[in-house]
Protein backbone atom coordinates (compact mmCIF):
# COMPACT_ATOMS: atom_id res chain seq x y z
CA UNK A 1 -6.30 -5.13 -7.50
CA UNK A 2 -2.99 -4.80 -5.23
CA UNK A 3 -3.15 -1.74 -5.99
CA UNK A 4 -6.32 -0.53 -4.17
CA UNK A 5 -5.50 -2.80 -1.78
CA UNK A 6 -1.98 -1.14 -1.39
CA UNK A 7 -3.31 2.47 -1.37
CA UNK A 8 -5.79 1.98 0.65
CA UNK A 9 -4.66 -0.24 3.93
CA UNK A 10 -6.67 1.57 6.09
CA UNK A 11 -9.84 0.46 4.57
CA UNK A 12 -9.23 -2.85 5.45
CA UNK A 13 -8.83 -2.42 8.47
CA UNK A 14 -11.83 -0.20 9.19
CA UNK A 15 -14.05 -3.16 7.18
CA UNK A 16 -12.66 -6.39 7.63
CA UNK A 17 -13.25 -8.25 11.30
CA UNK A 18 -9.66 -7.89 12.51
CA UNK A 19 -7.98 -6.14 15.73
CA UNK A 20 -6.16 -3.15 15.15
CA UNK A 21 -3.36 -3.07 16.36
CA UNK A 22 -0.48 -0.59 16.71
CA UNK A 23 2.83 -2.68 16.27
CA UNK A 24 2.69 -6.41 15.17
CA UNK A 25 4.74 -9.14 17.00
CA UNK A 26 6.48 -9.71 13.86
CA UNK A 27 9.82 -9.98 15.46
CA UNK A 28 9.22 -13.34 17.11
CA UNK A 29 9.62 -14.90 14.63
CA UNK A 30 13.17 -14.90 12.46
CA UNK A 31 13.73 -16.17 9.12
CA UNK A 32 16.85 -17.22 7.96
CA UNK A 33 16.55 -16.08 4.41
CA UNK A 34 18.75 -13.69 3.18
CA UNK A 35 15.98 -10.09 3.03
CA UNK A 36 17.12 -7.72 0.39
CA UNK A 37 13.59 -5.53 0.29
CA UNK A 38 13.26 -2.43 -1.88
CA UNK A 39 15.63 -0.08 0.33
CA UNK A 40 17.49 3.56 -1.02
CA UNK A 41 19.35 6.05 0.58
CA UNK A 42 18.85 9.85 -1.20
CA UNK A 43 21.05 12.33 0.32
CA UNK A 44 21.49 16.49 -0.70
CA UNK A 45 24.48 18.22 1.41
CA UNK A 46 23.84 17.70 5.58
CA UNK A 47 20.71 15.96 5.00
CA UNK A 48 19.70 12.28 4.24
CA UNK A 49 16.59 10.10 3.62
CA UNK A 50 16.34 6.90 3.78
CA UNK A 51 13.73 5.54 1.30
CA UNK A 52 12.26 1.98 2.37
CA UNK A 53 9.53 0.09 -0.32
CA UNK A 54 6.18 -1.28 1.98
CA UNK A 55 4.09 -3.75 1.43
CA UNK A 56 0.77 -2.80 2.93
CA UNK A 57 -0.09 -6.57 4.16
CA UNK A 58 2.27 -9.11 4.95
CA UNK A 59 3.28 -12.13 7.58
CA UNK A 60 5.47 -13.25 9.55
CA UNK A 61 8.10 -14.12 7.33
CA UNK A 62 9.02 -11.00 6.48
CA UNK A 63 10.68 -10.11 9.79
CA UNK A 64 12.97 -9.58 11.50
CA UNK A 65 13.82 -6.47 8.77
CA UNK A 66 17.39 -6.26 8.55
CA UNK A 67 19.43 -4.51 11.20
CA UNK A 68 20.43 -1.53 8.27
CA UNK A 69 16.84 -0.73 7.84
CA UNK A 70 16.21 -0.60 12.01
CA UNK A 71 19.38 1.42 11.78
CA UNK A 72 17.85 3.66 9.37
CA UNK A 73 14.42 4.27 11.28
CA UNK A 74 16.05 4.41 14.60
CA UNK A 75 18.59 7.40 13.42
CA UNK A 76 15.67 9.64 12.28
CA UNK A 77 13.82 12.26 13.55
CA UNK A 78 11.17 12.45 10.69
CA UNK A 79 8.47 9.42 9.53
CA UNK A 80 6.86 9.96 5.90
CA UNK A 81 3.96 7.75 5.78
CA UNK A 82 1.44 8.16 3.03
CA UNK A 83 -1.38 8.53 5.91
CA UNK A 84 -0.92 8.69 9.71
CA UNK A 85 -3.30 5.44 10.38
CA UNK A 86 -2.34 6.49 14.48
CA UNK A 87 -4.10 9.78 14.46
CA UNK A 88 -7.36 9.35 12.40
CA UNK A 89 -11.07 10.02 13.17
CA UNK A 90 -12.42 6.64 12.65
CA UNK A 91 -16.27 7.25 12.82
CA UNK A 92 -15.76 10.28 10.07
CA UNK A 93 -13.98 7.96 7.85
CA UNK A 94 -16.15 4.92 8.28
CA UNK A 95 -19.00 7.42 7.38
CA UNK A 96 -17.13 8.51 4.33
CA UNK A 97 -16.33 4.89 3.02
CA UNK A 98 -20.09 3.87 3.44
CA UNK A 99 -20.91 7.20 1.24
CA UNK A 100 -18.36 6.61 -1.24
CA UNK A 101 -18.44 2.59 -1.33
CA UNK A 102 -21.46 1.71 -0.98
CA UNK A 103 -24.66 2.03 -3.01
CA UNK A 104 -28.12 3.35 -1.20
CA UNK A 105 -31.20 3.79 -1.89
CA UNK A 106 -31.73 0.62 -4.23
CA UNK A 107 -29.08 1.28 -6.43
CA UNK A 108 -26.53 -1.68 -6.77
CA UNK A 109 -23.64 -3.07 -8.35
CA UNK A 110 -25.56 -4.83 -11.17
CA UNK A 111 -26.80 -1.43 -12.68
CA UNK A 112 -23.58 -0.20 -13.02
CA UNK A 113 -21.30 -3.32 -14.65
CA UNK A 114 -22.04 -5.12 -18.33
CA UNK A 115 -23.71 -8.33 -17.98
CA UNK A 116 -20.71 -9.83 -18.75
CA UNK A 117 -18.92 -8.31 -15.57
CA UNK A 118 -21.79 -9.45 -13.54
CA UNK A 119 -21.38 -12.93 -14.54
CA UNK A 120 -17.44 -12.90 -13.62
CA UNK A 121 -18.24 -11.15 -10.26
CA UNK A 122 -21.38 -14.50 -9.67
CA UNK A 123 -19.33 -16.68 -10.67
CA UNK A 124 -16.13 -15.30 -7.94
CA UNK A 125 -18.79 -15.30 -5.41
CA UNK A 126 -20.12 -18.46 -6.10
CA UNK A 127 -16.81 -20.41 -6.02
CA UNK A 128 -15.16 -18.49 -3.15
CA UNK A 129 -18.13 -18.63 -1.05
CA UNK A 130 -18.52 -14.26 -0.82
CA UNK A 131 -22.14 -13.58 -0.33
CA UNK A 132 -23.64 -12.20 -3.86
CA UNK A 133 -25.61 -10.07 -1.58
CA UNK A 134 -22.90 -7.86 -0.10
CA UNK A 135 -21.14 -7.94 -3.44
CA UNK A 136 -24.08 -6.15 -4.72
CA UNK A 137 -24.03 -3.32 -2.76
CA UNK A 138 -20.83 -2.18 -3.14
CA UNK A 139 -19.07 0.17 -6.25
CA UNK A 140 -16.83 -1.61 -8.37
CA UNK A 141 -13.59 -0.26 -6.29
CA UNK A 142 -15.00 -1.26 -3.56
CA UNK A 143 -16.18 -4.96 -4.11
CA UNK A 144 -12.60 -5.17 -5.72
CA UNK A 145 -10.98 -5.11 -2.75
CA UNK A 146 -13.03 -6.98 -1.03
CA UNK A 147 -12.61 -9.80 -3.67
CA UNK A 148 -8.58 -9.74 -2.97
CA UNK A 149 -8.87 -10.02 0.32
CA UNK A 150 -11.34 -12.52 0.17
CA UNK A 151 -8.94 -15.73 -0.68
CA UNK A 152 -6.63 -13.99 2.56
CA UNK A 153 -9.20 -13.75 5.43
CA UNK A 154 -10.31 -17.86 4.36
CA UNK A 155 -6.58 -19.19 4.45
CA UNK A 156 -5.14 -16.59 6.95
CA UNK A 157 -1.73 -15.83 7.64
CA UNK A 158 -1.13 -12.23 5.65
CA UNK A 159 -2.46 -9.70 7.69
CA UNK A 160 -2.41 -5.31 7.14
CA UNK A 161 -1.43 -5.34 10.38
CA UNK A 162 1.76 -6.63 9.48
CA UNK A 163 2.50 -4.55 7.23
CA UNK A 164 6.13 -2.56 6.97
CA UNK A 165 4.16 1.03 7.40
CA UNK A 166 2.45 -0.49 10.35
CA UNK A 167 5.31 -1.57 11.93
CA UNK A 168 7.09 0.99 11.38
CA UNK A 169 3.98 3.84 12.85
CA UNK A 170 4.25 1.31 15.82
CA UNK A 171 7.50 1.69 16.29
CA UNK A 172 7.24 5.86 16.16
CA UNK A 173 4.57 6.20 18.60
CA UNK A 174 6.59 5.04 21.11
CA UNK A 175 9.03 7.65 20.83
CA UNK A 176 7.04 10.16 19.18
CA UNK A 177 9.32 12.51 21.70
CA UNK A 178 11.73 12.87 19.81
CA UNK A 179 10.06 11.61 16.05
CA UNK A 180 7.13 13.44 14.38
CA UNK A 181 5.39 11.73 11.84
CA UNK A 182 4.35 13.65 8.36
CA UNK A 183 1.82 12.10 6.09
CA UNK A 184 2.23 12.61 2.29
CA UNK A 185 -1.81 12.30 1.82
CA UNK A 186 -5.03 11.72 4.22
CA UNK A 187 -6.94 8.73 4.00
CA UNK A 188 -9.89 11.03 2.52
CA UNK A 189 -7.84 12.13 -0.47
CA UNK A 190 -7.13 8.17 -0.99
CA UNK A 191 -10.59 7.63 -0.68
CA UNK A 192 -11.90 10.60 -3.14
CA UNK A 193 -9.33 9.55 -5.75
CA UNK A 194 -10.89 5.75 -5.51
CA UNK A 195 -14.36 6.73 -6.13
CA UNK A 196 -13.74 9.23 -8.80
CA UNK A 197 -12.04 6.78 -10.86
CA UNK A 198 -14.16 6.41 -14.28
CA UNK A 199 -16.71 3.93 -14.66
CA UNK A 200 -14.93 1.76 -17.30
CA UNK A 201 -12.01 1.89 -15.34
CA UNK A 202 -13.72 0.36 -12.08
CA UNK A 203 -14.89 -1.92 -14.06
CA UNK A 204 -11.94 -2.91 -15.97
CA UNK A 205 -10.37 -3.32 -12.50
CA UNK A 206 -13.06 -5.55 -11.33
CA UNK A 207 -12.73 -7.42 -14.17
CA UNK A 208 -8.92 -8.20 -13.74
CA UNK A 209 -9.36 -9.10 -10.21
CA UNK A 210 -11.87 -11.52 -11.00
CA UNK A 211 -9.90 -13.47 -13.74
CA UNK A 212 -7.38 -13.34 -11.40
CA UNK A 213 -6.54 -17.12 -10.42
CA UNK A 214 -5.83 -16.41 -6.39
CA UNK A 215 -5.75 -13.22 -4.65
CA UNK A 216 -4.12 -14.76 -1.54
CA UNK A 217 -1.15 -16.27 -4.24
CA UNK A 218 -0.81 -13.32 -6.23
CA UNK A 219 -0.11 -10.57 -2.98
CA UNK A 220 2.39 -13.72 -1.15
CA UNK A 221 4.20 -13.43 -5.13
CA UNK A 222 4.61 -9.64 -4.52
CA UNK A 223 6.02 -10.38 -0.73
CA UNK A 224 8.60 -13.15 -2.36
CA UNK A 225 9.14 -10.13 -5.03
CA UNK A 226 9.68 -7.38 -2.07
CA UNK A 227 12.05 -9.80 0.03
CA UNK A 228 14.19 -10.47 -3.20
CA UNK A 229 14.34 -6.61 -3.35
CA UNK A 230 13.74 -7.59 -7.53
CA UNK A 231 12.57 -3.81 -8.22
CA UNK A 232 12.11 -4.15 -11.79
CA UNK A 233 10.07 -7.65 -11.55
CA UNK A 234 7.71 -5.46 -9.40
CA UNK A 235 7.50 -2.61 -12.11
CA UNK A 236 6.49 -5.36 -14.74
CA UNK A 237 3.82 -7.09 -12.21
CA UNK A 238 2.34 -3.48 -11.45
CA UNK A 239 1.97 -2.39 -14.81
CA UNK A 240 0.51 -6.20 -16.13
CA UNK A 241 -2.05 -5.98 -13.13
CA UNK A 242 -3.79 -2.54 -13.92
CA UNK A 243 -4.09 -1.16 -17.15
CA UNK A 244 -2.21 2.43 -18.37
CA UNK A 245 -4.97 5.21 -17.27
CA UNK A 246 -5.22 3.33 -14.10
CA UNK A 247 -1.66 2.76 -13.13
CA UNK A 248 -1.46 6.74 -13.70
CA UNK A 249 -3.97 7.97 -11.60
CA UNK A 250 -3.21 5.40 -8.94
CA UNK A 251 0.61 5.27 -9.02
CA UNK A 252 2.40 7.99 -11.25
CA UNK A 253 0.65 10.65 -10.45
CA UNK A 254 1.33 10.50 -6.75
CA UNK A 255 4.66 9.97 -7.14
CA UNK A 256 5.26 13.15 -7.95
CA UNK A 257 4.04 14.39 -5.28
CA UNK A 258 5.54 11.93 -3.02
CA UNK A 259 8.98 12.83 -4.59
CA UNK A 260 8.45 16.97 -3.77
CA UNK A 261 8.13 15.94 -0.18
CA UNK A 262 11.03 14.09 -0.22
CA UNK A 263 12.84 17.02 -1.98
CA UNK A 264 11.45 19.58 0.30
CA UNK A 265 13.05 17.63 3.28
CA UNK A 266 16.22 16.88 1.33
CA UNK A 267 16.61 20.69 1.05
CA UNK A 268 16.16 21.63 4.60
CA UNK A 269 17.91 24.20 6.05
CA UNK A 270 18.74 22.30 9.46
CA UNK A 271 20.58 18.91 8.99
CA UNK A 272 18.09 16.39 9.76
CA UNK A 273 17.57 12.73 8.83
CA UNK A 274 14.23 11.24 7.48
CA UNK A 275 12.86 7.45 6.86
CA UNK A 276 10.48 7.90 4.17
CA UNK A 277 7.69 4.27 3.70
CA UNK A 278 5.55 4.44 1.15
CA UNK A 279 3.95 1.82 -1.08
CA UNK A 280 7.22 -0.06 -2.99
CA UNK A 281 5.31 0.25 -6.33
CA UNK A 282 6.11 4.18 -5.90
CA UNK A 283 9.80 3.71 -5.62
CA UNK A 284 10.39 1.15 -8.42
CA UNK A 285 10.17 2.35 -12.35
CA UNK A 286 11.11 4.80 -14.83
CA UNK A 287 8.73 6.96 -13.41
CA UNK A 288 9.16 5.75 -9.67
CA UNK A 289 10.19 8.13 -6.65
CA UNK A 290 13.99 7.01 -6.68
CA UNK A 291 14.40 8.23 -10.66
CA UNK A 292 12.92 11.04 -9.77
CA UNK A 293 14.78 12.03 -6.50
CA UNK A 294 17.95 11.31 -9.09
CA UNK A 295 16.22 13.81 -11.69
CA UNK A 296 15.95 16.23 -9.72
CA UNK A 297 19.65 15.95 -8.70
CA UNK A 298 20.35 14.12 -5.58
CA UNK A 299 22.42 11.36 -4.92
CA UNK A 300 20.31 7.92 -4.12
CA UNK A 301 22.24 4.70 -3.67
CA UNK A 302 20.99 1.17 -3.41
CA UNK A 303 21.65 0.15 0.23
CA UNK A 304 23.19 -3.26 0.76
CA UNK A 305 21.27 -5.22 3.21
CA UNK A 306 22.53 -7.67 5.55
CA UNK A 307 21.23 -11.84 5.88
C-alpha cells in the first residue's frame, strides 16, 4: 500500500485535513545520526544529474539532509519531480479524484470485493476506529490509501508535507529565477493509472494492506530503510508488499520513462546540471532508474554522504 501512497502524495493532501504547505520546518530540528539516504550521481560528458531517492511522507528526523545533497540541489538549474504539486489546478483534480475514487449513484465498495475482502476491510475499520461508512464508498485503490494513512493521522508525527519532494519544490520556488522545475508525469496520469488498475488487482492490494499489522510502523520501517541508504532492503520490501503485475504497472513501467528523461537531459547540448527526486523505489533494483541510466551507458556513482 506504500506504493499508492508513494505515487500518489498529492492525494493526500487534497483529502486528508492537513495544511498545505510549501516548505516544511524540517530543519529545526537536527539529528545526530549518521543519514546515508538513497543518493547517485549520473554524469554523460559536460553534463551531470544528481539522482536523490524520496520518501513521499516523512518527519522530522529525517532532516537536516546532508550538506552533499543541499550541495547538489543548490548547484542546479533543473528540478525533476514526478508532478509539480506548486502549479496544479486543485478544484479540477479534486473533481477528478471524486470521479475516479469514489462510487455514485448507490454503487459501493461491497459490490465490488469477495465477501471475504469485505470482512478484512470490517474488521480494519472496526479495530482502527475508520468509519465503515466512508470505507464503503470508496474503490478499492482508494480506501487503500486511506487505510495506510489511517494508523498515521491517529498517532501523528509523519506528515506528506515533509516529505523530501516537498522540501525540495519548497526550496525551488523560492528561486524559481534561476531553477525551472520539469515534471516527469501529471497528477492526472497518476490518477488514471490508479483507477485502471484491474479489479483483482485492487483487490489484492486491499487485501495486503489490511493484513498488514500497522501502517504507521510499516512506512517509519521504510524511513529507517531510506536513512540507512540500504537500497537493496528496499527492493525486497517493495516487491514483498505488492504482488508482480502490480509492482509493474506501478513501479517498472515508469521507470522507464523516468530514466529517458533523465537521458534526454544527460544528453543536452548546453552543459547544465539537474537534481532529479523521484520516489526511491524507482531508483533501487535490477530494473530501477540507476541500472538503467548505467545501461544505457552513463557513468552513475554512489555518492558518499556526510554525518
Amino acid at each position: 500500500m506504500m506504493l499508492v501512497m508513494r505515487l500518489l502524495p498529492l492525494l493526500l493532501l487534497l483529502s486528508l485535513p492537513q495544511p498545505l504547505v510549501s516548505q516544511p520546518a524540517a530543519q529545526t530540528a537536527p539529528a545526530e545520526t549518521s543519514k546515508k539516504g538513497l543518493y547517485w550521481k549520473a554524469t554523460s560528458g559536460k553534463n551531470s544529474l544528481f539522482l536523490l531517492g524520496s520518501i513521499h511522507i516523512g518527519n522530522k528526523e529525517m532532516y537536516p539532509l546532508a550538506k552533499e545533497i543541499e550541495e547538489g540541489f543548490d548547484g542546479s538549474s533543473v528540478l525533476f519531480v514526478e508532478v509539480d504539486m506548486n502549479h496544479i489546478d486543485m478544484m479540477k483534480l479534486q473533481t477528478l479524484v471524486m470521479e475516479k475514487g469514489m462510487y455514485k449513484d448507490g454503487d459501493s465498495l461491497w459490490n465490488h470485493i469477495s465477501p471475504e475482502a469485505r470482512k478484512k476491510v470490517e474488521a480494519f475499520c472496526e479495530q482502527s476506529g475508520f468509519p465503515s461508512i466512508a470505507a464503503g464508498k470508496m474503490r478499492p485503490w482508494m480506501f487503500s490509501m486511506f487505510a495506510t494513512m489511517w494508523p498515521l493521522m491517529k498517532k501523528g508525527g509523519m506528515d506528506v508535507n515533509l516529505g523530501i519532494d516537498m522540501y525540495f519544490m519548497g526550496k525551488q520556488e523560492k528561486i524559481k529565477d534561476r531553477m525551472r522545475v520539469q515534471e516527469i508525469e501529471t497528477a492526472e496520469q497518476q490518477l488514471d493509472m490508479l483507477a485502471s488498475l484491474d479489479g483483482k488487482l485492487q483487490e489484492a492490494q486491499l487485501v495486503s494492506v489490511m493484513e498488514m499489522a500497522s501502517g504507521a510502523g510499516r512506512i517509519e520501517e521504510i524511513q529507517k530503510i531510506w536513512i540507512d541508504g540500504d537500497g537493496d532492503k528496499l527492493d525486497q520490501l517493495m516487491t514483498q508488499m505488492s504482488g508482480g503485475e502490480t509492482m509493474k504497472v506501478l513501479i517498472t513501467d515508469r521507470n522507464k520513462k523516468m530514466a529517458d528523461a533523465a537521458e534526454a537531459f544527460l544528453k543536452g547540448a548546453e552543459k547544465a546540471q539537474g537534481f532529479f527526486v523521484v520516489g526511491a523505489a524507482h531508483m533501487v533494483g535490477k530494473e530501477g532508474i540507476v541500472r538503467l541510466l548505467e545501461k544505457k551507458g552513463f557513468a552513475v556513482e554512489r555518492v558518499a554522504l556526510s554525518k
